[in-house]
PDB file of N, CA and C in Angstrom:
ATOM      1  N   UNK A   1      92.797  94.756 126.919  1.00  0.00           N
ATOM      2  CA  UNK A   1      92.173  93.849 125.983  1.00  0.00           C
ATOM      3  C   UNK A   1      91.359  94.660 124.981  1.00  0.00           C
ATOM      4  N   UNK A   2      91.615  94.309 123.527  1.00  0.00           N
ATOM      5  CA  UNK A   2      90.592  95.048 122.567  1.00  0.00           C
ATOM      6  C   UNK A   2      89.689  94.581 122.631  1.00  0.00           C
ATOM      7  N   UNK A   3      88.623  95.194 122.060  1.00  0.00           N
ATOM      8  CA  UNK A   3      87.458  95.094 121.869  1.00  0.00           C
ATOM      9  C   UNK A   3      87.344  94.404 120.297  1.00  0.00           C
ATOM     10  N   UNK A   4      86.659  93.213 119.445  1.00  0.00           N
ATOM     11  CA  UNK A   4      86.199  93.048 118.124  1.00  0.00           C
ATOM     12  C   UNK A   4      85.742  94.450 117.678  1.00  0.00           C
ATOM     13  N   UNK A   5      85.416  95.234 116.972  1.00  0.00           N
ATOM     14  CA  UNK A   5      84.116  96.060 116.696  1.00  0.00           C
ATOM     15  C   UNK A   5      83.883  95.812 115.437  1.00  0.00           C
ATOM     16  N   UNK A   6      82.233  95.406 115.388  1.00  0.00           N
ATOM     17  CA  UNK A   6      81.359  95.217 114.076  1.00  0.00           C
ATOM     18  C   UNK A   6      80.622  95.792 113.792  1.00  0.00           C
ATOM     19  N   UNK A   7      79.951  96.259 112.872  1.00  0.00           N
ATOM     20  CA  UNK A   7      78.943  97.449 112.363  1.00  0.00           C
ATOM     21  C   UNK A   7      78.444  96.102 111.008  1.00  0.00           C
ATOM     22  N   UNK A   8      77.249  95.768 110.662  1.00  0.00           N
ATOM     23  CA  UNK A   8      76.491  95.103 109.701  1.00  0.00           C
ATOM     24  C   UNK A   8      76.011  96.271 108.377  1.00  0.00           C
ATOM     25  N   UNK A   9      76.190  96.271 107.873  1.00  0.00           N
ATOM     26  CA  UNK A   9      75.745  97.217 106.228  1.00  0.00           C
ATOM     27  C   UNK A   9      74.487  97.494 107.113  1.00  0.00           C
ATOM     28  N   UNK A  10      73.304  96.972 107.489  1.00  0.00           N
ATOM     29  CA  UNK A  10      72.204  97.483 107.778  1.00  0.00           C
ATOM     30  C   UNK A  10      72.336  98.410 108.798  1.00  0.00           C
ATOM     31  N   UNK A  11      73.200  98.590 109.816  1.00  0.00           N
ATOM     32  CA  UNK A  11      73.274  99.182 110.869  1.00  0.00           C
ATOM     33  C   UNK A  11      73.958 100.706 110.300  1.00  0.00           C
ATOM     34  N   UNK A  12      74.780 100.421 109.308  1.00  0.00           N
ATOM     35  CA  UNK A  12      75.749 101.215 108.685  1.00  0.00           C
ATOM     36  C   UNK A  12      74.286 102.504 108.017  1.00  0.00           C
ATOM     37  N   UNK A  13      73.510 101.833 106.938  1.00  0.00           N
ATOM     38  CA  UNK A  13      72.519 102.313 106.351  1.00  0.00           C
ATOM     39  C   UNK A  13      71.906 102.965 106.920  1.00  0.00           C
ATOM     40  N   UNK A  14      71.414 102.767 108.547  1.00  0.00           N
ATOM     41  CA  UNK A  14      70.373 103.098 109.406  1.00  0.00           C
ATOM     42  C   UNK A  14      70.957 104.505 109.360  1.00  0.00           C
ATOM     43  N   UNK A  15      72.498 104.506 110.159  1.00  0.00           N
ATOM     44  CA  UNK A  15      73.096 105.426 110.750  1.00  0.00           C
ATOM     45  C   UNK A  15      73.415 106.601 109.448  1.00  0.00           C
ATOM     46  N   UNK A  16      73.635 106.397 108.371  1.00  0.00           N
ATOM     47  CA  UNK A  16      73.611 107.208 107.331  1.00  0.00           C
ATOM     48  C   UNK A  16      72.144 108.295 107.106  1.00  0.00           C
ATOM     49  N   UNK A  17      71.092 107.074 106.943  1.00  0.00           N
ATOM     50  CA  UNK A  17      70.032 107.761 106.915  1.00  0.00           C
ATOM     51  C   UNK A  17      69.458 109.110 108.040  1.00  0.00           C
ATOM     52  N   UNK A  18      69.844 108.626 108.892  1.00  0.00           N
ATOM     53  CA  UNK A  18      69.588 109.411 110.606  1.00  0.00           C
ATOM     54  C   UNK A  18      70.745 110.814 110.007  1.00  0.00           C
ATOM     55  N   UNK A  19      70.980 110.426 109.794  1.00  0.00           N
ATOM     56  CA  UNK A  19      72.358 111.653 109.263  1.00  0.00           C
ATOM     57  C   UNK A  19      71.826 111.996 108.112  1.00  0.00           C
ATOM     58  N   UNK A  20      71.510 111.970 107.374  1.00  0.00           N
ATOM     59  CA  UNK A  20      70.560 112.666 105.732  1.00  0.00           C
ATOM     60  C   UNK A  20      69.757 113.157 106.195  1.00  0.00           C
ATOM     61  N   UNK A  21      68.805 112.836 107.033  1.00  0.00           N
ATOM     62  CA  UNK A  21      67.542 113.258 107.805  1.00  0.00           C
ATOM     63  C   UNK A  21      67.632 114.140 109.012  1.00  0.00           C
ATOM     64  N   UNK A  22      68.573 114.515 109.600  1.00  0.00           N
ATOM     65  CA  UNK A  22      68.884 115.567 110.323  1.00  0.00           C
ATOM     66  C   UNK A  22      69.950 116.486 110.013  1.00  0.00           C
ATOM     67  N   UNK A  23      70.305 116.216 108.136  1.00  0.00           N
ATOM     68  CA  UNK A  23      71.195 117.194 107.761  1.00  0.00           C
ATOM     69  C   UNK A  23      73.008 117.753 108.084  1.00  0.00           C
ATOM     70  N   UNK A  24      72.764 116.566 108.981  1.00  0.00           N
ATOM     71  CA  UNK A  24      74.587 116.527 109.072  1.00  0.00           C
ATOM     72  C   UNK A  24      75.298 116.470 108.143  1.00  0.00           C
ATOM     73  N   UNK A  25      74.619 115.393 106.662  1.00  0.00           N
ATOM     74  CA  UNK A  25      75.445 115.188 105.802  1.00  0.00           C
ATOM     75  C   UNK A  25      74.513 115.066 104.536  1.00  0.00           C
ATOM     76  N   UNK A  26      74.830 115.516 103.226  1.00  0.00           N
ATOM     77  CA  UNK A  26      74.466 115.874 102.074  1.00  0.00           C
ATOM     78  C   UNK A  26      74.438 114.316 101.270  1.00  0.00           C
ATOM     79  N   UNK A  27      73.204 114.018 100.419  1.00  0.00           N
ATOM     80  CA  UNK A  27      73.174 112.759 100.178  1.00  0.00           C
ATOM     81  C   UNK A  27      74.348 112.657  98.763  1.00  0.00           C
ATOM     82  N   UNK A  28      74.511 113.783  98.358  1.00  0.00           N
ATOM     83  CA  UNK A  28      75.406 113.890  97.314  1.00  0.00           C
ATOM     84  C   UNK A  28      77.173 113.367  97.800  1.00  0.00           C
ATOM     85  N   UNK A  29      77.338 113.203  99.006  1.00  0.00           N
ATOM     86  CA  UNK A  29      78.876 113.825  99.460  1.00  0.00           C
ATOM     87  C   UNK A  29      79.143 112.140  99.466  1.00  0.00           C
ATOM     88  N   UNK A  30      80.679 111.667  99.087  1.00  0.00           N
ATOM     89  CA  UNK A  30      80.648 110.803  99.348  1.00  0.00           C
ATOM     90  C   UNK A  30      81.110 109.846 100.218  1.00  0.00           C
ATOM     91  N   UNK A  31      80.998 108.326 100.385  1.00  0.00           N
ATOM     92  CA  UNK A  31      80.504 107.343 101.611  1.00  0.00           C
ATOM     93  C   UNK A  31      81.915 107.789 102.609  1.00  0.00           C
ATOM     94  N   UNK A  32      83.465 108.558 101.823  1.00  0.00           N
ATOM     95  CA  UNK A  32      84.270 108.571 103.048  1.00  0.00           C
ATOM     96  C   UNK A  32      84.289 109.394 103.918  1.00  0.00           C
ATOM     97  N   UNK A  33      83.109 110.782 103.734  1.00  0.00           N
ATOM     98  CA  UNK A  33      83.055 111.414 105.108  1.00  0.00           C
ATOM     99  C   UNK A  33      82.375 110.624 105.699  1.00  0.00           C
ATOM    100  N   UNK A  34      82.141 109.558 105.874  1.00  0.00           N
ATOM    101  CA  UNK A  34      81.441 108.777 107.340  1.00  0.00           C
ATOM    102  C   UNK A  34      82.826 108.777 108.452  1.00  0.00           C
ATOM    103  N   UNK A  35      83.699 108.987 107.636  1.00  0.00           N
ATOM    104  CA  UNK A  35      84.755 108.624 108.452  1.00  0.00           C
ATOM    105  C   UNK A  35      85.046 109.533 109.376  1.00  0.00           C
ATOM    106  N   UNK A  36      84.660 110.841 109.344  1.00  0.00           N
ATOM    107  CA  UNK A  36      84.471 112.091 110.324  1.00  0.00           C
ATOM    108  C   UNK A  36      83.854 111.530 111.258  1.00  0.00           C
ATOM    109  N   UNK A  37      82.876 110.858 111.481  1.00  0.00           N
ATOM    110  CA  UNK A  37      82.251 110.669 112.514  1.00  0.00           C
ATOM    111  C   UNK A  37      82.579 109.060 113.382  1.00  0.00           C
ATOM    112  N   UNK A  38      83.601 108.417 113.410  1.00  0.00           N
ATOM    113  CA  UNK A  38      83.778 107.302 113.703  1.00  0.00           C
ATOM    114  C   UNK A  38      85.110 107.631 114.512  1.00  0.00           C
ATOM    115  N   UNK A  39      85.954 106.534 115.563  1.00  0.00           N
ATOM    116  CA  UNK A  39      87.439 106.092 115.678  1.00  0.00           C
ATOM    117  C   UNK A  39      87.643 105.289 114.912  1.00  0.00           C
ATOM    118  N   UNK A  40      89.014 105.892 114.758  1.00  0.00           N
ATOM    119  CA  UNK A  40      89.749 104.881 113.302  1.00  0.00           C
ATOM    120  C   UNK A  40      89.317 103.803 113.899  1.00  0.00           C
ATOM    121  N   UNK A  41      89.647 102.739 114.735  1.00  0.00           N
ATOM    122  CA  UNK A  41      89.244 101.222 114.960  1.00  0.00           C
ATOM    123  C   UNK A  41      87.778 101.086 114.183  1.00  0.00           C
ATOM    124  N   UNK A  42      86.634 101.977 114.809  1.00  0.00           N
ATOM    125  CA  UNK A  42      85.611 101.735 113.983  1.00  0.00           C
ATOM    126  C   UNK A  42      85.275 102.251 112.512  1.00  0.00           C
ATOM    127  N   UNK A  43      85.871 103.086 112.300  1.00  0.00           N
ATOM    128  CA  UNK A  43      86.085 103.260 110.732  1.00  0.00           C
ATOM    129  C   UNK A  43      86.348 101.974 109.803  1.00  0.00           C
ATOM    130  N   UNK A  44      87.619 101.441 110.626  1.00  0.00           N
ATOM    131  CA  UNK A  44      88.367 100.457 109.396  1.00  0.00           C
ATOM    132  C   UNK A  44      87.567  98.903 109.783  1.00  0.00           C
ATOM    133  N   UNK A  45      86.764  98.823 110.645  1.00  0.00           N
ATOM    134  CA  UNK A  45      85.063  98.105 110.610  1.00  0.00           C
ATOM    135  C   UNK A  45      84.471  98.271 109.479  1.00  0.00           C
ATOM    136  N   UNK A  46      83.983  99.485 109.343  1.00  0.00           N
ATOM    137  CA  UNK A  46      83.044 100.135 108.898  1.00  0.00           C
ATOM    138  C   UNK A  46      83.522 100.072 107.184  1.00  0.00           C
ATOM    139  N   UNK A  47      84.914 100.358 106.849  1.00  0.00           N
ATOM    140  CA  UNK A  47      85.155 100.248 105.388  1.00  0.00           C
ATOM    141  C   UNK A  47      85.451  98.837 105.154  1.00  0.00           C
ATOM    142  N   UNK A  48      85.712  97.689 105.808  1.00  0.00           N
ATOM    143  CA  UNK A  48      85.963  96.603 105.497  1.00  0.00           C
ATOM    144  C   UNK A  48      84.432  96.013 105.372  1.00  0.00           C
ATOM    145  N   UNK A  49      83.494  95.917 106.301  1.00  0.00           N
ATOM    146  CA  UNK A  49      81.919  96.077 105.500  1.00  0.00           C
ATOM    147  C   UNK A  49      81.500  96.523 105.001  1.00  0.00           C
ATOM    148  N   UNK A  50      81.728  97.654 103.904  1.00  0.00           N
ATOM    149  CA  UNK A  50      81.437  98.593 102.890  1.00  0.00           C
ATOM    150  C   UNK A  50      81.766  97.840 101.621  1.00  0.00           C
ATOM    151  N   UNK A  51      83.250  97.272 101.601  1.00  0.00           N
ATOM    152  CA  UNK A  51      83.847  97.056 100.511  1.00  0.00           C
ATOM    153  C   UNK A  51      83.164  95.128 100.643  1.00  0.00           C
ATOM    154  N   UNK A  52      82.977  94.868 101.676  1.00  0.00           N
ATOM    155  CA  UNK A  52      82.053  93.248 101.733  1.00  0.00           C
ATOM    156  C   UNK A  52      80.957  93.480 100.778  1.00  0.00           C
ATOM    157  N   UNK A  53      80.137  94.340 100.818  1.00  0.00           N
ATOM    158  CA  UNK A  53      78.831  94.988 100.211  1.00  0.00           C
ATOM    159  C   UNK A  53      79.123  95.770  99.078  1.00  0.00           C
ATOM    160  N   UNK A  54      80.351  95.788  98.535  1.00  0.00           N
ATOM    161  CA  UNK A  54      80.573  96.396  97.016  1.00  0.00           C
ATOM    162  C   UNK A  54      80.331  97.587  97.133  1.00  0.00           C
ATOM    163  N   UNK A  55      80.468  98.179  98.360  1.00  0.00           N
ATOM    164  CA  UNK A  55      80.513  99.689  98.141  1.00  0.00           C
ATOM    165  C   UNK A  55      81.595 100.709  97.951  1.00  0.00           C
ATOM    166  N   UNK A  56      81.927 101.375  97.429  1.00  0.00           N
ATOM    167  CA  UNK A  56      83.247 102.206  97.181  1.00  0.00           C
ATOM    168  C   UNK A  56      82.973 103.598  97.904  1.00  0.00           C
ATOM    169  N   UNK A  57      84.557 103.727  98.499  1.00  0.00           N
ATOM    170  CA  UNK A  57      84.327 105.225  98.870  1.00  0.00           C
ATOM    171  C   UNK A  57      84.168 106.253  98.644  1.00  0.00           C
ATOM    172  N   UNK A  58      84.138 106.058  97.324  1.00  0.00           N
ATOM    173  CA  UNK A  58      83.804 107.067  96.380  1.00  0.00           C
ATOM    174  C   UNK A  58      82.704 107.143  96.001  1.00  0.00           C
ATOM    175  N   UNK A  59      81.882 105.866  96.390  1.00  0.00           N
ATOM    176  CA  UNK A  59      80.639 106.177  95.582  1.00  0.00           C
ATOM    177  C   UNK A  59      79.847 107.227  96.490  1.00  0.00           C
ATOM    178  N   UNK A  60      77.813 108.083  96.205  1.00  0.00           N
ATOM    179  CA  UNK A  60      77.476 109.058  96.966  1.00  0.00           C
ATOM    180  C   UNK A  60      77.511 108.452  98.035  1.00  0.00           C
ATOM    181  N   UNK A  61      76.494 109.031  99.092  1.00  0.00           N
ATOM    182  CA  UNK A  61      75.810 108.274 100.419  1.00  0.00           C
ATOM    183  C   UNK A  61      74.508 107.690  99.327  1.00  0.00           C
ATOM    184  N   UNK A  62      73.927 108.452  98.841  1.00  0.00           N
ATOM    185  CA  UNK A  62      72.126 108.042  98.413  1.00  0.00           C
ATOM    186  C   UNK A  62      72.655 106.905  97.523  1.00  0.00           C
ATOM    187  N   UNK A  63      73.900 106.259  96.716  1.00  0.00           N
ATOM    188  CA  UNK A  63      74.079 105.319  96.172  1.00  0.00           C
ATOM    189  C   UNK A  63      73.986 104.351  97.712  1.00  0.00           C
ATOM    190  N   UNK A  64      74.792 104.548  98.817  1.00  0.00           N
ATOM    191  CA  UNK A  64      74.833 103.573  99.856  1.00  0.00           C
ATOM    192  C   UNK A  64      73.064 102.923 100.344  1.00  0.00           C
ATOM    193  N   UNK A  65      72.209 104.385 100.894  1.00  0.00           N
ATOM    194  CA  UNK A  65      71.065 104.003 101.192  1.00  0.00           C
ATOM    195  C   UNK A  65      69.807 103.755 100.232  1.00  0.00           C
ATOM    196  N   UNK A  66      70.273 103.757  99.369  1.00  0.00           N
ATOM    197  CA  UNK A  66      69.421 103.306  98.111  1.00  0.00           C
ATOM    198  C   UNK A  66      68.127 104.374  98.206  1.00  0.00           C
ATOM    199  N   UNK A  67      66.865 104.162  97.842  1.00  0.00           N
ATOM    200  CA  UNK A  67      65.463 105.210  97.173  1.00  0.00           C
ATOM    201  C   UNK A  67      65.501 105.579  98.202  1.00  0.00           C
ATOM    202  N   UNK A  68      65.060 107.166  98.778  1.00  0.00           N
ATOM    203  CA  UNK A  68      64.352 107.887  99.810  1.00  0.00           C
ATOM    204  C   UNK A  68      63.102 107.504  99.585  1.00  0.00           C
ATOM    205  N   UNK A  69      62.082 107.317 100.300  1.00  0.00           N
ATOM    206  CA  UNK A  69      61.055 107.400 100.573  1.00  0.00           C
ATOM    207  C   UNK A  69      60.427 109.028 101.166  1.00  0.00           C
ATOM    208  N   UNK A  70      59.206 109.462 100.577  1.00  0.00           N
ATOM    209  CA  UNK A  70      58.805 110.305 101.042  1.00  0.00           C
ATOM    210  C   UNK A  70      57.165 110.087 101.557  1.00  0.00           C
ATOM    211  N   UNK A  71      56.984 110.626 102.882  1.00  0.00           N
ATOM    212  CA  UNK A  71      55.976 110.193 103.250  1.00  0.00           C
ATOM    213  C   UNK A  71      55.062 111.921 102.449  1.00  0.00           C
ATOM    214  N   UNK A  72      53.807 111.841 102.320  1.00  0.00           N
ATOM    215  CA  UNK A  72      52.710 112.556 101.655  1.00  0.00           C
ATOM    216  C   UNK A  72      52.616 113.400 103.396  1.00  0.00           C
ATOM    217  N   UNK A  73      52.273 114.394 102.468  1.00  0.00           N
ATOM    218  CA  UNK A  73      51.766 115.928 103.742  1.00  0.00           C
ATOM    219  C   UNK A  73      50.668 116.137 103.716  1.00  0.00           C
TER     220      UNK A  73
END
């Protein structure tokens, strides 16, 4: 029996950010190396809520997670 698998844009965002922030991935590079890190089943989740949310795979990641925030030192 398969499994549904869903990923929500917010969950998607979270997991991007966690990845900008520990340098796995360059905010410049764009949204289809996420796909390195997924199974195809959850990939083609993951781009069918991308493209729900008007996002292209082409566009960066920092277009996906919108302003960085920087906290003061």
């Amino acid at each position: 029996m398969s499994q549904i698998v869903r990923f929500s844009i917010s969950t998607i965002r979270d997991e991007v950010r966690c990845r900008l922030e520990s340098g796995m991935l360059n905010r410049r590079q764009p949204v289809r190396v996420l796909c390195e890190f997924y199974t195809k089943r959850e990939w083609q989740a993951i781009a069918e809520e991308l493209q729900l949310a008007d996002v292209q795979l082409s566009d960066s990641l920092i277009d996906l997670v919108g302003k960085e925030e920087w906290s003061n030192d």
